[in-house]
C-alpha atoms as a PDB file:
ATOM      1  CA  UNK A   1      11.115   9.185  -8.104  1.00  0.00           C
ATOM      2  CA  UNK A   2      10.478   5.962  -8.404  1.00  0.00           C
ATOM      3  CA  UNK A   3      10.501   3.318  -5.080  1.00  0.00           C
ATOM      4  CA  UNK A   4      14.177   1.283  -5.361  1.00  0.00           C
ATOM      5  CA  UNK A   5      13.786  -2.137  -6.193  1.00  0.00           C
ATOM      6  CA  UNK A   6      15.928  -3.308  -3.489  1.00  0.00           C
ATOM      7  CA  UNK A   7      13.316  -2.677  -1.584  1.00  0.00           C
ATOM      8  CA  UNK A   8      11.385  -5.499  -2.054  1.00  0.00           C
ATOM      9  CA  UNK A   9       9.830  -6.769   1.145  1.00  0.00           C
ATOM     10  CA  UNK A  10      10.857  -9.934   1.891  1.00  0.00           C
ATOM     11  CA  UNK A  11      10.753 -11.949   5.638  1.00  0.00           C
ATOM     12  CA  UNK A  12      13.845 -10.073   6.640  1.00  0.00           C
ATOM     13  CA  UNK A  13      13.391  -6.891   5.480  1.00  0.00           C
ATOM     14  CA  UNK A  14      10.355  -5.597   7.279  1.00  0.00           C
ATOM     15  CA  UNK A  15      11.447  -2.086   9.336  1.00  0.00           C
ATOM     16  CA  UNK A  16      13.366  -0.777   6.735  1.00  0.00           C
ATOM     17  CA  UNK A  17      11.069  -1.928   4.060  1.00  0.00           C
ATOM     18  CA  UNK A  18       8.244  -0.431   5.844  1.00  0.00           C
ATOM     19  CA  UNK A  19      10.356   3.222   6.566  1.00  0.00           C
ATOM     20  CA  UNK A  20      10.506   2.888   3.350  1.00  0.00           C
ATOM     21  CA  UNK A  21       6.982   2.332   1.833  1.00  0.00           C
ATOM     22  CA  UNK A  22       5.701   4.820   4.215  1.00  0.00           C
ATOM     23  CA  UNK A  23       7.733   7.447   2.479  1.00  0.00           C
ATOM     24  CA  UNK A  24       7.191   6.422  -0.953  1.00  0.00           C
ATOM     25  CA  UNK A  25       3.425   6.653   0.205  1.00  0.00           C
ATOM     26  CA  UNK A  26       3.960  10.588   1.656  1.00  0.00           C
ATOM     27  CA  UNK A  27       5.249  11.209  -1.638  1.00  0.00           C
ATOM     28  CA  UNK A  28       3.114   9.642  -3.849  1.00  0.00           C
ATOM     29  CA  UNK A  29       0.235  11.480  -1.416  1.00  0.00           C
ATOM     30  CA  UNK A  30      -1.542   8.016  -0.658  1.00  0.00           C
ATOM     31  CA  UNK A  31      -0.463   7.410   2.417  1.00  0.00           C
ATOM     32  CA  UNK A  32      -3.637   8.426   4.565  1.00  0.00           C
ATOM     33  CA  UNK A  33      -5.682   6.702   2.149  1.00  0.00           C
ATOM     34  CA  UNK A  34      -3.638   3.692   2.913  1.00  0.00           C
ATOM     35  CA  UNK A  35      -4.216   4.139   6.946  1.00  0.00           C
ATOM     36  CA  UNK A  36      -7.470   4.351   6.413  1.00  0.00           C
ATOM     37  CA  UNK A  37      -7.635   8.311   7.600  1.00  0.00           C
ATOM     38  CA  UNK A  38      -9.669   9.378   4.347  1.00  0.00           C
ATOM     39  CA  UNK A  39     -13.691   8.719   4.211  1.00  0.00           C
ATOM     40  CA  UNK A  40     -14.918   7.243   0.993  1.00  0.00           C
ATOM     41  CA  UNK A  41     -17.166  10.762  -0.506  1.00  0.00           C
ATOM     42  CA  UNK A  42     -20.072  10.340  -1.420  1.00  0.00           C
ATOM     43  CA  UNK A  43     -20.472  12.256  -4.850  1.00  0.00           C
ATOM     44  CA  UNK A  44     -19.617  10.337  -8.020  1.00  0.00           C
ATOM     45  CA  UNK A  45     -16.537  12.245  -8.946  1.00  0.00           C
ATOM     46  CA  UNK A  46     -14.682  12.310  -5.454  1.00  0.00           C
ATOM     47  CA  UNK A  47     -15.927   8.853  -5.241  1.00  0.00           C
ATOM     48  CA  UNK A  48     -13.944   7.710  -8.549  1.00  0.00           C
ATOM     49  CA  UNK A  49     -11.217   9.681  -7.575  1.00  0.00           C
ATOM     50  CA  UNK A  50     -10.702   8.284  -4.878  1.00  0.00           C
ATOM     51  CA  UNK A  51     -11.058   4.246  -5.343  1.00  0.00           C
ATOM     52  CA  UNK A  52      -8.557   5.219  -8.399  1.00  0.00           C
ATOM     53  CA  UNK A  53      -6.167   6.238  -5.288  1.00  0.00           C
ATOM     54  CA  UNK A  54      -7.097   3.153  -3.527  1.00  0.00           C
ATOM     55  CA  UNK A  55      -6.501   1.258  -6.739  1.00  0.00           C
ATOM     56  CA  UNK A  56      -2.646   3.188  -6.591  1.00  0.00           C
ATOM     57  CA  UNK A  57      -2.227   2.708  -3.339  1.00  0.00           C
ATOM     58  CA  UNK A  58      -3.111  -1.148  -3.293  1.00  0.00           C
ATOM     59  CA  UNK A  59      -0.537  -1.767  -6.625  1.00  0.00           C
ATOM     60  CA  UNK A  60       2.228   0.422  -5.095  1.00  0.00           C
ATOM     61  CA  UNK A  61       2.618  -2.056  -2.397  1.00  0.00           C
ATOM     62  CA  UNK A  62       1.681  -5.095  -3.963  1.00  0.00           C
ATOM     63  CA  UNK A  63       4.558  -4.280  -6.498  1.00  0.00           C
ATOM     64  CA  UNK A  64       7.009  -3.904  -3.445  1.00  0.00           C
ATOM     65  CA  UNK A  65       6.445  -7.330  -1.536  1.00  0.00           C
ATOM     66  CA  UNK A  66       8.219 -10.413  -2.926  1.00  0.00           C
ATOM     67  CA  UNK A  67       6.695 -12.925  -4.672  1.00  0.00           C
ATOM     68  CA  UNK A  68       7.150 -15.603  -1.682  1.00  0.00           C
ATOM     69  CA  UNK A  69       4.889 -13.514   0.403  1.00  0.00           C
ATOM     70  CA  UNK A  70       2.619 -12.292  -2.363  1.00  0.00           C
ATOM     71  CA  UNK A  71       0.179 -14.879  -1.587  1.00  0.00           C
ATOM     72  CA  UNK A  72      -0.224 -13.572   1.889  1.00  0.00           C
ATOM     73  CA  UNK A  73      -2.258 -11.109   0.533  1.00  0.00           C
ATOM     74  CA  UNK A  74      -4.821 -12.382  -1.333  1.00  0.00           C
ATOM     75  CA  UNK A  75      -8.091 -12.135   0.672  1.00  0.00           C
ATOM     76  CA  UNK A  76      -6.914  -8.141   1.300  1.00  0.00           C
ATOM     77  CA  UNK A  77      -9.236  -5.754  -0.791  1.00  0.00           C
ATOM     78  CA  UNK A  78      -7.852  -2.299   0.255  1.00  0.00           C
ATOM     79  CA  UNK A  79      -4.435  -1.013   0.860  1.00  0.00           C
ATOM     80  CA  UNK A  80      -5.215  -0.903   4.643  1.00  0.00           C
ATOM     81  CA  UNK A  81      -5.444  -4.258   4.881  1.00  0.00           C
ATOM     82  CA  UNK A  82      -2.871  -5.109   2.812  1.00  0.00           C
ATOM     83  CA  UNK A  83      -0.741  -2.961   5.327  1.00  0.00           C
ATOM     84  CA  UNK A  84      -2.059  -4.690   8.393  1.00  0.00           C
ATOM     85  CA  UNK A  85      -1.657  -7.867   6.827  1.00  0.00           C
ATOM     86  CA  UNK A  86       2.056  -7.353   6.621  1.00  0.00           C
ATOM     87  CA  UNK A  87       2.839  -6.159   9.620  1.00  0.00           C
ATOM     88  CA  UNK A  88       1.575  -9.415  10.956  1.00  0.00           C
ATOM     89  CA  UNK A  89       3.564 -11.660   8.759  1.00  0.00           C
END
């Protein structure tokens, strides 16, 4: 499944944008990494696994925000902040 492109986030879309992400996150099984609940590991293998989920995570909602608030964004490194970072716009 992919996430519905009318569900773009745009300034007046935010709660049901957000429902939204958050579910497409569950599914997609980055959502904790995208709260920040998972530790980075520390061996070489979980590590690369895991900034490859971080890498997901971070396009999956950069590919679901308008382009008029895309620039919003650009200091954020990890999908956490990204996250934040919306919820404040």
């Amino acid at each position: 499944m992919e996430f519905p492109k009318a569900s773009i986030l745009t300034l007046y879309n935010y709660y049901e944008w957000k429902d939204q992400m958050a579910r497409y996150l569950h599914q997609k099984v980055l959502y904790r990494i995208t709260m920040a609940a998972e530790v980075e590991p520390t061996s070489a293998i979980e590590k690369s696994k895991y900034l490859n989920r971080m890498d997901e995570a971070h396009g999956s909602i950069c590919m679901c925000i308008s382009l008029e608030l895309q620039f919003h964004l650009s200091d954020c490194n990890t999908p956490n902040e990204i996250w934040k970072n919306v919820e404040e716009i």
